[in-house]
N, C-alpha and C. Protein backbone atom coordinates (compact mmCIF):
# COMPACT_ATOMS: atom_id res chain seq x y z
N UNK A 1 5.14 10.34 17.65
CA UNK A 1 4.05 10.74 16.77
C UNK A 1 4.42 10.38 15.33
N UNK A 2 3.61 9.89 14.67
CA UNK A 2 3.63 9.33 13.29
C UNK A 2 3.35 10.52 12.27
N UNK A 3 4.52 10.63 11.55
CA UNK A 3 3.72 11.81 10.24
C UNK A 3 4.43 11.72 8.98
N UNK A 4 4.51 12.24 7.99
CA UNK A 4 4.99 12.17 6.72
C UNK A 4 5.78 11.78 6.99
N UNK A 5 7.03 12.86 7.71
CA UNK A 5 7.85 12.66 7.55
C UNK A 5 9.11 12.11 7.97
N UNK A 6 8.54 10.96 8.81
CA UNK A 6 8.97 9.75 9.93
C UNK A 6 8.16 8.99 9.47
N UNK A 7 7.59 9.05 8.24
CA UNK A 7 7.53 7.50 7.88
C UNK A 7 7.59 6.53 7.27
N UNK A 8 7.63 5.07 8.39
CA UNK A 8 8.42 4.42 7.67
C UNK A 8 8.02 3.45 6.44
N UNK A 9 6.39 3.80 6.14
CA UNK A 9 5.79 3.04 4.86
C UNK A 9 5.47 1.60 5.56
N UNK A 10 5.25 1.22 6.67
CA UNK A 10 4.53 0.34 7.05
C UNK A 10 3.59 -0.72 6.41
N UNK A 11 2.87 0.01 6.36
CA UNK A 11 1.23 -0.51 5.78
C UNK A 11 1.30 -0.84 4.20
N UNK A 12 2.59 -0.44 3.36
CA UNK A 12 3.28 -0.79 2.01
C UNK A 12 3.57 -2.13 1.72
N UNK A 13 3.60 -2.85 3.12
CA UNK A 13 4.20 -3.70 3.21
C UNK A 13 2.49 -4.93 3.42
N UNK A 14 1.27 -4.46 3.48
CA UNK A 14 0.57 -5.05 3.91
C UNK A 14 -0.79 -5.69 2.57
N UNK A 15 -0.89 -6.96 2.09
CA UNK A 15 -1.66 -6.93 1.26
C UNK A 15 -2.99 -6.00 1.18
N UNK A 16 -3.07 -5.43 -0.22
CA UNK A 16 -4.24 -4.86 -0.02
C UNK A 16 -5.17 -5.21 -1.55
N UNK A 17 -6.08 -5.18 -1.13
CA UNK A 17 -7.46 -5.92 -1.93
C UNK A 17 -8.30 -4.73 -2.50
N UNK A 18 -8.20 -4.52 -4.20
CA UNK A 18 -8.63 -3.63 -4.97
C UNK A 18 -9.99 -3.93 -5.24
N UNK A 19 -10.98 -3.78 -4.37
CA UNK A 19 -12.77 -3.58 -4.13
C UNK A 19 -13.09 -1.97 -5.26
N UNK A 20 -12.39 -1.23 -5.64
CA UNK A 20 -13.21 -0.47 -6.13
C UNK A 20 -12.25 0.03 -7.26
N UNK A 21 -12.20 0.89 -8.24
CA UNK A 21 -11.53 1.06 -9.26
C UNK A 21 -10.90 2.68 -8.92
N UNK A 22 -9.96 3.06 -8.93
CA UNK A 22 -9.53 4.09 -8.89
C UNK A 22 -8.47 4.62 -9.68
N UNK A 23 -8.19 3.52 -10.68
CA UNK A 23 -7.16 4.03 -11.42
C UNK A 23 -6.24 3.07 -11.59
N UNK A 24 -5.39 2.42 -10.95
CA UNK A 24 -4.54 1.62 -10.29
C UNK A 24 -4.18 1.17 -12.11
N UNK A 25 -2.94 1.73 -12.04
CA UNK A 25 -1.97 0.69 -13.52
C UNK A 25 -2.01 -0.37 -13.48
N UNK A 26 -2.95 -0.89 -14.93
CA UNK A 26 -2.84 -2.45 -15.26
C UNK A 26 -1.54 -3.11 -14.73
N UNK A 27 -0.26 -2.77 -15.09
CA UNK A 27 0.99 -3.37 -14.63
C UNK A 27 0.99 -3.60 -12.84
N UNK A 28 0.08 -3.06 -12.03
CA UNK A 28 0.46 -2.98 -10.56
C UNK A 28 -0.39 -3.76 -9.76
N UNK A 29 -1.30 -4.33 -10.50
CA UNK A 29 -2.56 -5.57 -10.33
C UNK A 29 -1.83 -6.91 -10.12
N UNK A 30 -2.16 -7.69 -9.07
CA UNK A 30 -1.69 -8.75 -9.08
C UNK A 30 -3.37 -9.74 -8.79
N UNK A 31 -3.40 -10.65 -9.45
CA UNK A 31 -4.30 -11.96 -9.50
C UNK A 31 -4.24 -12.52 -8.25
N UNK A 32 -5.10 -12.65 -7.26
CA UNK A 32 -4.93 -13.92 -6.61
C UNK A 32 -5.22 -15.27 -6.79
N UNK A 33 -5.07 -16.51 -6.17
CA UNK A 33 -5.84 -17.60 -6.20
C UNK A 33 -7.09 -17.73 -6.34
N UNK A 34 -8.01 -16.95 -6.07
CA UNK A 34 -9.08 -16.76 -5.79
C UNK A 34 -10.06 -15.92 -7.01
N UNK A 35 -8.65 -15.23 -7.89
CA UNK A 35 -9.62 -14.29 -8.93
C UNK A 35 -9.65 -13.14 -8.48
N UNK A 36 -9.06 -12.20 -7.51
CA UNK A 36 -9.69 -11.09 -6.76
C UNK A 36 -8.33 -10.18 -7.65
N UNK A 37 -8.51 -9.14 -7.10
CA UNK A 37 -7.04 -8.56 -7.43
C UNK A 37 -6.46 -7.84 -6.23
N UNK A 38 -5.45 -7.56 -6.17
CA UNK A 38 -4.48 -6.88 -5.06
C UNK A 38 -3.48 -6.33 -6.11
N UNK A 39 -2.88 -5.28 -4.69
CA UNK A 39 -1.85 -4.73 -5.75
C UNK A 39 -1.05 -5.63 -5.47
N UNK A 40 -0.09 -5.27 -6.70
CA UNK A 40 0.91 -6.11 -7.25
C UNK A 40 2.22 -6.08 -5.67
N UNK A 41 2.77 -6.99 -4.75
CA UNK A 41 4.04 -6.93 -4.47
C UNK A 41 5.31 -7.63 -4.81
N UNK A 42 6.57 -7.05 -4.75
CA UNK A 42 7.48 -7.47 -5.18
C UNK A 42 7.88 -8.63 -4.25
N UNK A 43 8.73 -9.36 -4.98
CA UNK A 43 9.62 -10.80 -3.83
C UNK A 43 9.92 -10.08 -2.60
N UNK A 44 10.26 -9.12 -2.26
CA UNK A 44 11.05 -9.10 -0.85
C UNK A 44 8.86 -8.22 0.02
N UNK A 45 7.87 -8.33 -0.62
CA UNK A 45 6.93 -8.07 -0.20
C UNK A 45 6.41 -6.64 0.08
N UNK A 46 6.74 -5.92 -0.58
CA UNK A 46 6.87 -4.42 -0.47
C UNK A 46 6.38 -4.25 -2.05
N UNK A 47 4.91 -2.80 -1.91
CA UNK A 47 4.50 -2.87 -2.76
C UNK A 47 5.04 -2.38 -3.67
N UNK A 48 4.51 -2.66 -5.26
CA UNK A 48 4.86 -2.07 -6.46
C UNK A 48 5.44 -0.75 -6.64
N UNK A 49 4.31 -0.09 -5.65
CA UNK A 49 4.35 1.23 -6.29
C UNK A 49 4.75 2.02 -5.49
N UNK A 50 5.29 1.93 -4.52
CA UNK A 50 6.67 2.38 -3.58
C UNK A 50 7.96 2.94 -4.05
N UNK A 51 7.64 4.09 -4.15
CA UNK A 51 9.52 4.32 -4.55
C UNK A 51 10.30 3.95 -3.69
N UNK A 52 11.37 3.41 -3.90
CA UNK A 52 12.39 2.92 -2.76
C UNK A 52 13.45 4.12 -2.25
N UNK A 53 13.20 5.15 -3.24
CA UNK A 53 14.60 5.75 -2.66
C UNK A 53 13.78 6.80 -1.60
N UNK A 54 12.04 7.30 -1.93
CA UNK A 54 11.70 8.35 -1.03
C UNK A 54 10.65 7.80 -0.25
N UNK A 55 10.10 6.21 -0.13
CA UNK A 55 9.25 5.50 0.28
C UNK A 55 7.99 6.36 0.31
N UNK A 56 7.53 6.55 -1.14
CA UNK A 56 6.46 7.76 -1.00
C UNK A 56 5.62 6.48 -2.50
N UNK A 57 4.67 6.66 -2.29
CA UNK A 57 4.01 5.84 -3.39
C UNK A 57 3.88 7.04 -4.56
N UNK A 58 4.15 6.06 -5.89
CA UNK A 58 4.06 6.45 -7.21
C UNK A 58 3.55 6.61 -7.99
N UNK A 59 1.71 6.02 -7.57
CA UNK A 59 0.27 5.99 -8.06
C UNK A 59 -0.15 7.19 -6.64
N UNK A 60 0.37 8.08 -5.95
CA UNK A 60 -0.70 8.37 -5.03
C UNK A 60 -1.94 8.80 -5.67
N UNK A 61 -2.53 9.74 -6.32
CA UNK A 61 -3.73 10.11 -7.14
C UNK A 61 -4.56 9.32 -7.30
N UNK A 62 -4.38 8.04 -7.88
CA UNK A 62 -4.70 6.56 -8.00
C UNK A 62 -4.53 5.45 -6.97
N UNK A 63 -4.05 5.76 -5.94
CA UNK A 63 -4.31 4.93 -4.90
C UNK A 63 -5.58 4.19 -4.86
N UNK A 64 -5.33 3.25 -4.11
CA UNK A 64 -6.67 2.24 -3.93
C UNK A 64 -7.35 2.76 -2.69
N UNK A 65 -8.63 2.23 -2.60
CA UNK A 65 -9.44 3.15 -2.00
C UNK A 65 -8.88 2.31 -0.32
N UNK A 66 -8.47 1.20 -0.33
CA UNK A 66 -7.66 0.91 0.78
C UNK A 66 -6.57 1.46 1.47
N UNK A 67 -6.33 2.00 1.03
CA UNK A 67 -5.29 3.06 0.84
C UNK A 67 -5.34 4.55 1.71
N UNK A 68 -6.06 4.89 0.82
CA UNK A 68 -7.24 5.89 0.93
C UNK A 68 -7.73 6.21 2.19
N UNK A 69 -8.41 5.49 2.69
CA UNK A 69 -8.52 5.16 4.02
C UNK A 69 -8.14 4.75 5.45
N UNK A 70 -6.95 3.96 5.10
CA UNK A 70 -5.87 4.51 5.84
C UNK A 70 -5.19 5.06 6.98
N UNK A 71 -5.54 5.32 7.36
CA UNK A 71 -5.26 6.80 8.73
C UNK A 71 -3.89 6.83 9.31
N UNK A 72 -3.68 7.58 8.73
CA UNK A 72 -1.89 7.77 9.23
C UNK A 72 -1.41 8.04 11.00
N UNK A 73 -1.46 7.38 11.54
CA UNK A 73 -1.07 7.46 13.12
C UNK A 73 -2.43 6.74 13.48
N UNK A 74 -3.09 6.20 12.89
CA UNK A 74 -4.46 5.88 13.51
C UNK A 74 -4.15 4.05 13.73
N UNK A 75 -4.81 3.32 14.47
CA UNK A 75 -4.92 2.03 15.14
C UNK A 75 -4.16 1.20 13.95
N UNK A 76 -4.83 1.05 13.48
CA UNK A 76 -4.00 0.16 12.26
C UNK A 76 -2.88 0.35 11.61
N UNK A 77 -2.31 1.62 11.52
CA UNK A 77 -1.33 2.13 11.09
C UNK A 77 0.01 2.07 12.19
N UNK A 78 -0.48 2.44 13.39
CA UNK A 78 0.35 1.95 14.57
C UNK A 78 0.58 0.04 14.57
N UNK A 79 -0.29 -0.44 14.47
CA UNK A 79 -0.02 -2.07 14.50
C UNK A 79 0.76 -2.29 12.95
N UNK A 80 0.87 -1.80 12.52
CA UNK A 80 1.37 -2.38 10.84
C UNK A 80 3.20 -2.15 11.51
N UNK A 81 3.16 -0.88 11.65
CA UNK A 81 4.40 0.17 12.14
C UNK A 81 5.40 -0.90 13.40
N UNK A 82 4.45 -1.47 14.05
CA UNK A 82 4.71 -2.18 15.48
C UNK A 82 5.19 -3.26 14.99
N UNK A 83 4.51 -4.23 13.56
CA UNK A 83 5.01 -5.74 13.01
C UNK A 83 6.29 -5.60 12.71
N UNK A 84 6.73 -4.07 11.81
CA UNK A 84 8.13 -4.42 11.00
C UNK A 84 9.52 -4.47 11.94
């Protein structure tokens, strides 16, 4: 069973596409080719705003509405969990 606190930040690891405004720090925006924005990830592909030492995000309040939505143990969250 998937829950806080077994987890392993999966879906951190998965581009995500900022469709609506929620806050998200100018610094954590990344440009695509295309003009769109996503959050920002680092070289090894793991997002910005991930703390590394408690793998707990550092904007949660401001999360993207991708984010947001989400579902922790739910279909997509199991396949993200299953890639790494």
């Amino acid at each position: 069973m998937v829950s806080c606190s077994n987890c392993e930040a999966a879906c951190c690891r998965l581009e995500v596409m900022l469709i609506s405004d929620t806050g998200v720090p100018e610094g954590m925006i990344a440009t695509d080719r295309w003009g769109g924005e996503t959050m920002l990830r680092l070289n090894d592909g793991w997002c910005a705003a991930v703390d590394r030492n408690s793998m707990r995000c550092t904007i949660y309040t401001n999360r993207p509405q991708i984010c947001r939505d989400f579902e922790m143990g739910g279909e997509d969250c199991l396949a993200a969990r299953a890639a790494v």
